[in-house]
Protein backbone atom coordinates (compact mmCIF):
# COMPACT_ATOMS: atom_id res chain seq x y z
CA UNK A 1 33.64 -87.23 -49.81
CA UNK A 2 35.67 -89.49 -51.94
CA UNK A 3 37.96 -91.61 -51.38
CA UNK A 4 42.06 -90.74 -51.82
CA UNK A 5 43.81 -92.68 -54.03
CA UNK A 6 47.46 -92.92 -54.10
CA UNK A 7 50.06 -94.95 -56.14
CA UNK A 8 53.85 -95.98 -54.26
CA UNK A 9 56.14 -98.75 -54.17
CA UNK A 10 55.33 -102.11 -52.20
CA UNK A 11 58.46 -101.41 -48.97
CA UNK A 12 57.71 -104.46 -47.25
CA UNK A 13 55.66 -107.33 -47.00
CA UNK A 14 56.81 -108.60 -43.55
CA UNK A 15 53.30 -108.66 -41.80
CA UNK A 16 50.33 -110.84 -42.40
CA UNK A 17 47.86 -108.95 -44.19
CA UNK A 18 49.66 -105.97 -44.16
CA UNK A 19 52.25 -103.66 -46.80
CA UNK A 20 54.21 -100.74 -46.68
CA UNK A 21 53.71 -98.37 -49.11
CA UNK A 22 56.12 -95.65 -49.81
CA UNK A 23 54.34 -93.13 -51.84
CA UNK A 24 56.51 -90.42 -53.36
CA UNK A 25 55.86 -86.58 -54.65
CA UNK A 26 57.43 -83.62 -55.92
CA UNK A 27 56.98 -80.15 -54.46
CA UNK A 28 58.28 -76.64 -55.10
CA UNK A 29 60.77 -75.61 -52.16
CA UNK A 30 59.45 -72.67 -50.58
CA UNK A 31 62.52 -70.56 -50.47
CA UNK A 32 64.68 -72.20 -53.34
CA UNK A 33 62.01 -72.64 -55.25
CA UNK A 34 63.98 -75.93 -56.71
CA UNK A 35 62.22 -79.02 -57.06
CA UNK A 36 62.32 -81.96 -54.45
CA UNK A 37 61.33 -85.46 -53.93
CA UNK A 38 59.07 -86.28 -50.16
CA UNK A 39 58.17 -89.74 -49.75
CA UNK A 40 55.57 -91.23 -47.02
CA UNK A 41 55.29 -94.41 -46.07
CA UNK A 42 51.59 -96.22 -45.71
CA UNK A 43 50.87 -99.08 -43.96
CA UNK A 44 48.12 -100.62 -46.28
CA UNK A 45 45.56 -104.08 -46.10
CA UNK A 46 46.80 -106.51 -48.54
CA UNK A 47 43.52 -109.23 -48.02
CA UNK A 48 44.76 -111.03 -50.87
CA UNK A 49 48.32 -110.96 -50.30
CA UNK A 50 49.36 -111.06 -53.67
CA UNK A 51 52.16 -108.06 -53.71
CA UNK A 52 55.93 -108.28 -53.10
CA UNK A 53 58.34 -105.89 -52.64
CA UNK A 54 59.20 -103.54 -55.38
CA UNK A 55 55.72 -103.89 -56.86
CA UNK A 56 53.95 -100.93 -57.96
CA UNK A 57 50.58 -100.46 -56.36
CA UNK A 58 47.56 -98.23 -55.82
CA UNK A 59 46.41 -98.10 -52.78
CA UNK A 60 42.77 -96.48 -51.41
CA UNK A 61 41.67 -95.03 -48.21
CA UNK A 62 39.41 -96.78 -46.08
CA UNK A 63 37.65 -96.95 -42.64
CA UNK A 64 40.44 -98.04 -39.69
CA UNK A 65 41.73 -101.57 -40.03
CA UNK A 66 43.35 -101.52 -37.43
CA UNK A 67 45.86 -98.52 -35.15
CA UNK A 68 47.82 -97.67 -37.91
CA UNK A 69 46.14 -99.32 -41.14
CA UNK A 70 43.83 -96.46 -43.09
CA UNK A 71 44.57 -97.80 -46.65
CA UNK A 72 43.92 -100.65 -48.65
CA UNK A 73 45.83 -102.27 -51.78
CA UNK A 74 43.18 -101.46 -54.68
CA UNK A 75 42.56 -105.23 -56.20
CA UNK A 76 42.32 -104.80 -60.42
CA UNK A 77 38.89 -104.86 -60.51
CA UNK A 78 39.25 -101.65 -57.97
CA UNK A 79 41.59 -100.00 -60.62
CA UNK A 80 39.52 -100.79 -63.70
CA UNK A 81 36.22 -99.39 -61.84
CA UNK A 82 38.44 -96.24 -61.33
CA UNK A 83 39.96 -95.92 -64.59
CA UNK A 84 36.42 -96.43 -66.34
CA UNK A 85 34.60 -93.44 -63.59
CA UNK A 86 37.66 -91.42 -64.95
CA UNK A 87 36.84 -91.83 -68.64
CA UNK A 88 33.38 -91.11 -68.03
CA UNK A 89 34.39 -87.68 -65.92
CA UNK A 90 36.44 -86.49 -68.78
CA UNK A 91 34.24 -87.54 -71.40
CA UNK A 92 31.29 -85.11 -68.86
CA UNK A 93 33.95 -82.30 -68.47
CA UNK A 94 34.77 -82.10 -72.02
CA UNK A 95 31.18 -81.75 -72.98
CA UNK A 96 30.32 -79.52 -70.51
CA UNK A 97 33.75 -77.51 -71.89
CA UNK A 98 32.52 -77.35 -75.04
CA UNK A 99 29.47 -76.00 -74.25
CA UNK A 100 30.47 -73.38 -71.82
CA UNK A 101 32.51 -72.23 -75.42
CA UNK A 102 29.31 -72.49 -77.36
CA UNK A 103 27.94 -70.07 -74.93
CA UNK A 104 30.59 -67.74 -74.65
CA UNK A 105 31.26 -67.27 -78.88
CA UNK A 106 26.82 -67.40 -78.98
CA UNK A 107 27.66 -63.87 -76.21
CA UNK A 108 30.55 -62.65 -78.06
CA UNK A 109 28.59 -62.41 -81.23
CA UNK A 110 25.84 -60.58 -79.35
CA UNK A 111 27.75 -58.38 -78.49
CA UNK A 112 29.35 -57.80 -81.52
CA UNK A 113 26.30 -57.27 -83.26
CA UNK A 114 24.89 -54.92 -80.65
CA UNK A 115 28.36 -52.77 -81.13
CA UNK A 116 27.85 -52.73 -84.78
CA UNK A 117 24.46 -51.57 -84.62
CA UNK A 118 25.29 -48.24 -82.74
């Protein structure tokens, strides 16, 4: 299974080796159907301890570091391993896109052919 990867703002830097994270989304309420901000807060491994508060960070999950620590700060060779797997998804899904519409025109003119026949 892979590994989540979420992006927040650094909260605090207070412990050694350690951040808070506050990662924010936006949802759909379910009965005003209006849209809303939730934020969590992560506690996160900062080995390098490099990040100070306000800083914009992604953070990864990884095995227990410790009771509460499940995440880790993603270093920038982290992000640019990510961002270059991404590329190289999207540059597979398009590919496979296109020819999954290949195949479907190839059908439809099959079929069109076959209709004009009778």
């Amino acid at each position: 299974m892979p590994k989540r990867i979420l992006q927040g703002t650094v909260t605090s830097t207070a412990n050694a080796n350690t951040v808070t994270v506050s990662v924010e989304r936006r949802m759909k309420h379910p009965v005003l159907q209006k849209t809303i901000k939730k934020s969590k807060k992560y506690r996160a491994h900062d080995e390098a301890g490099n990040v100070s508060v306000g800083d914009f960070v992604f953070i990864q999950e990884c095995a227990p570091k410790s009771k509460t620590k499940r995440w880790e700060v993603m270093t920038q060779d982290m992000i640019e391993a990510f961002n270059r797997q991404r590329e190289e998804n999207a540059k597979i899904q398009q590919k496979l896109d296109e020819e999954r519409h290949a195949q479907h025109e190839r059908e439809r003119a099959e079929r069109e052919a076959a209709e004009a026949a009778h």
